[in-house]
C-alpha atoms as a PDB file:
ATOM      1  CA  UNK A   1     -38.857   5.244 -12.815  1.00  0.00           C
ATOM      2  CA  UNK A   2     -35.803   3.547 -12.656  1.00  0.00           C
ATOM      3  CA  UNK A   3     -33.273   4.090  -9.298  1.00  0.00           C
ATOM      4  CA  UNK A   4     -30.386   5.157  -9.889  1.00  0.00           C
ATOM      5  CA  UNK A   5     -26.916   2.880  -9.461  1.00  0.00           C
ATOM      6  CA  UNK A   6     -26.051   2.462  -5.637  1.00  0.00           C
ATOM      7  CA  UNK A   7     -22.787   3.491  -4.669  1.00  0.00           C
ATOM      8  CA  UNK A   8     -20.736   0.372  -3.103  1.00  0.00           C
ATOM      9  CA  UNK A   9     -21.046  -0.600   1.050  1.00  0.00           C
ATOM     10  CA  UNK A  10     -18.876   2.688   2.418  1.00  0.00           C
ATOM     11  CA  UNK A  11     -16.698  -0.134   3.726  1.00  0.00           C
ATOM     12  CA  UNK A  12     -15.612  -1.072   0.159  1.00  0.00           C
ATOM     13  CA  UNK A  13     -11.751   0.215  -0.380  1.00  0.00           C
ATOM     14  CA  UNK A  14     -11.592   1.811  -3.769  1.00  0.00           C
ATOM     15  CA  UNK A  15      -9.260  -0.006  -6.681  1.00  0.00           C
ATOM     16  CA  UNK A  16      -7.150   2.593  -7.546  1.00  0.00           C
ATOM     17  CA  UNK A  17      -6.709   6.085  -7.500  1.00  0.00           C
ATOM     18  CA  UNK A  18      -8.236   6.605 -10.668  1.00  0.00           C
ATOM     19  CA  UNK A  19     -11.122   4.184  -9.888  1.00  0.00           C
ATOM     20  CA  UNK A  20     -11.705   6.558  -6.716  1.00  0.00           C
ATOM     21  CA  UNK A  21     -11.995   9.599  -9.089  1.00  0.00           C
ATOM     22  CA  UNK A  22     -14.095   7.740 -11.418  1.00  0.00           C
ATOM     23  CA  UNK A  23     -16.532   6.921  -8.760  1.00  0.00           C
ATOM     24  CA  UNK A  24     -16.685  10.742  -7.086  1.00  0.00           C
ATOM     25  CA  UNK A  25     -16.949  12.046 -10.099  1.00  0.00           C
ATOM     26  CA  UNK A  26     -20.496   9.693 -10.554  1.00  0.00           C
ATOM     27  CA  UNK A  27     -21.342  10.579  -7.129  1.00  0.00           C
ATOM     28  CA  UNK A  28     -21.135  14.017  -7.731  1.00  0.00           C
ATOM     29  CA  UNK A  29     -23.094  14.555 -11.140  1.00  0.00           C
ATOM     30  CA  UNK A  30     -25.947  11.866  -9.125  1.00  0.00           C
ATOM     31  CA  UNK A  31     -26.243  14.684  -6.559  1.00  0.00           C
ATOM     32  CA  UNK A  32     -26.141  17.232  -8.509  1.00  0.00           C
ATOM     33  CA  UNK A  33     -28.817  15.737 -10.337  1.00  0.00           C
ATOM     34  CA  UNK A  34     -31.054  15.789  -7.767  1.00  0.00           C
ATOM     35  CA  UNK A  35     -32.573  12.355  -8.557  1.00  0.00           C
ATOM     36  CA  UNK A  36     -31.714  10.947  -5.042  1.00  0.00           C
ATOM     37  CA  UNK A  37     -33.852  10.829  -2.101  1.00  0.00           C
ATOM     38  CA  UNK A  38     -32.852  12.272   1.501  1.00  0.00           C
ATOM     39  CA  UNK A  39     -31.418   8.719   1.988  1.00  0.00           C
ATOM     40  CA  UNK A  40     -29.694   7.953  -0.813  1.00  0.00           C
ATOM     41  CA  UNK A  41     -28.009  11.333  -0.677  1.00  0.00           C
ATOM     42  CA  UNK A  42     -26.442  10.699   2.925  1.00  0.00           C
ATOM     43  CA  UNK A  43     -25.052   7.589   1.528  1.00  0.00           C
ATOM     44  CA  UNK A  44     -23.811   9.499  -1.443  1.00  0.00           C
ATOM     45  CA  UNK A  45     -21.938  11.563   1.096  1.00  0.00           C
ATOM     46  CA  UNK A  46     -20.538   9.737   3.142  1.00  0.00           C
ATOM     47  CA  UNK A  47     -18.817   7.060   0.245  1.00  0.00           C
ATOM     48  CA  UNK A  48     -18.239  10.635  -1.347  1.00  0.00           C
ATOM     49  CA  UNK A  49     -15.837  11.530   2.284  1.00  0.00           C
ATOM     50  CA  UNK A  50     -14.389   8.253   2.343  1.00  0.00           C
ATOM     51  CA  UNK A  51     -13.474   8.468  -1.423  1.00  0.00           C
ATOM     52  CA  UNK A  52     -11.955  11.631  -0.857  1.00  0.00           C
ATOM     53  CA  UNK A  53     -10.359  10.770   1.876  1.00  0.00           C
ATOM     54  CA  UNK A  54      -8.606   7.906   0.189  1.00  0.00           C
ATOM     55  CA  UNK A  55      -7.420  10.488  -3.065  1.00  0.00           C
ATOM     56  CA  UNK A  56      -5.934  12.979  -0.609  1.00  0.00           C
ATOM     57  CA  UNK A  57      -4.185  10.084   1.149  1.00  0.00           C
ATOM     58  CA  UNK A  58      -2.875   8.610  -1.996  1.00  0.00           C
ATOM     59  CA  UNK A  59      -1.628  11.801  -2.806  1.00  0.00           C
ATOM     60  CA  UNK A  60       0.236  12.685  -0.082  1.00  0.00           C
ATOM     61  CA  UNK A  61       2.177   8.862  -0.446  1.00  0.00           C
ATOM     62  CA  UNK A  62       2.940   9.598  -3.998  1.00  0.00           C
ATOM     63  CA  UNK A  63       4.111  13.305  -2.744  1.00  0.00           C
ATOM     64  CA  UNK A  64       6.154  11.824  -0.409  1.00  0.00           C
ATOM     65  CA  UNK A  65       7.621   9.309  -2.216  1.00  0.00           C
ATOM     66  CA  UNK A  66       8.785  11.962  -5.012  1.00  0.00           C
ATOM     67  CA  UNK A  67      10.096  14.020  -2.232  1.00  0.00           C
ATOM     68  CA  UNK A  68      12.175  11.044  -1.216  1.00  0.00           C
ATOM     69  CA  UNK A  69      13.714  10.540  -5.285  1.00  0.00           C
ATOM     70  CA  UNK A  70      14.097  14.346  -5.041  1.00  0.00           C
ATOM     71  CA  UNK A  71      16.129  14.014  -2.258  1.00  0.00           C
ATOM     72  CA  UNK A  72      18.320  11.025  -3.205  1.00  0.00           C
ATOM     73  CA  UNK A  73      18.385  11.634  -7.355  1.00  0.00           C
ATOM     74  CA  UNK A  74      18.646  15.282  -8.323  1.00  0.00           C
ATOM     75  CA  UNK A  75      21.271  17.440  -7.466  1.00  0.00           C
ATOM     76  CA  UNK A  76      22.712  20.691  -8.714  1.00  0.00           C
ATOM     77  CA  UNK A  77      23.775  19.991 -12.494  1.00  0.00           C
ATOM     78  CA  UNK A  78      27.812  20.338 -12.528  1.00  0.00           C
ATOM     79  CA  UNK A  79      29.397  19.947 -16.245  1.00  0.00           C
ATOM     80  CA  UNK A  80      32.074  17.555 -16.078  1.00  0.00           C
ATOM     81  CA  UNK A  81      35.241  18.879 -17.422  1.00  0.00           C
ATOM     82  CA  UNK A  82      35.583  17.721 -21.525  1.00  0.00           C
ATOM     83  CA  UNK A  83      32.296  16.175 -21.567  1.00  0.00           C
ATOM     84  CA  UNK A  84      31.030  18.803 -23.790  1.00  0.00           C
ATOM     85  CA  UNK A  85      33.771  17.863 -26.397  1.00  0.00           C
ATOM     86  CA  UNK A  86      33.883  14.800 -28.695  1.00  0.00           C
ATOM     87  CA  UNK A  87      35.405  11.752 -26.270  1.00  0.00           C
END
């Protein structure tokens, strides 16, 4: 029987945001799988907390980051007078 595909050394930093989904979501159908041993599983785990860990954090830079455009960007819409009409 073949063993299953090791999750990188939990001090690997993931690529990307979507590369840290990508690599959950293989950690999660592995354990739900039930192929791993004891072992393998805590690995699973932990990469599994450090990968989340680095979504949520992502997250919250690209929420604040929109907050920031928000704030500078969009404002109340006022029509200016005759820009309706042909100009």
């Amino acid at each position: 029987m073949a063993k299953p595909p090791q999750s990188p050394p939990p001090t690997a930093v993931a690529e990307s945001f979507e590369a840290a989904m990508t690599e959950l979501e293989r950690i999660v159908q592995g354990m739900e799988a039930g192929r791993l041993t004891l072992e393998q599983s805590l690995g699973a785990y932990q990469r599994g907390a450090e990968l989340l860990k680095f979504c949520q954090d992502t997250l919250s830079a690209a929420e604040q980051k929109v907050q920031v455009v928000e704030a500078g960007v969009l404002r109340d819409f006022a029509p200016v007078a005759g820009a309706a009409g042909g100009q």
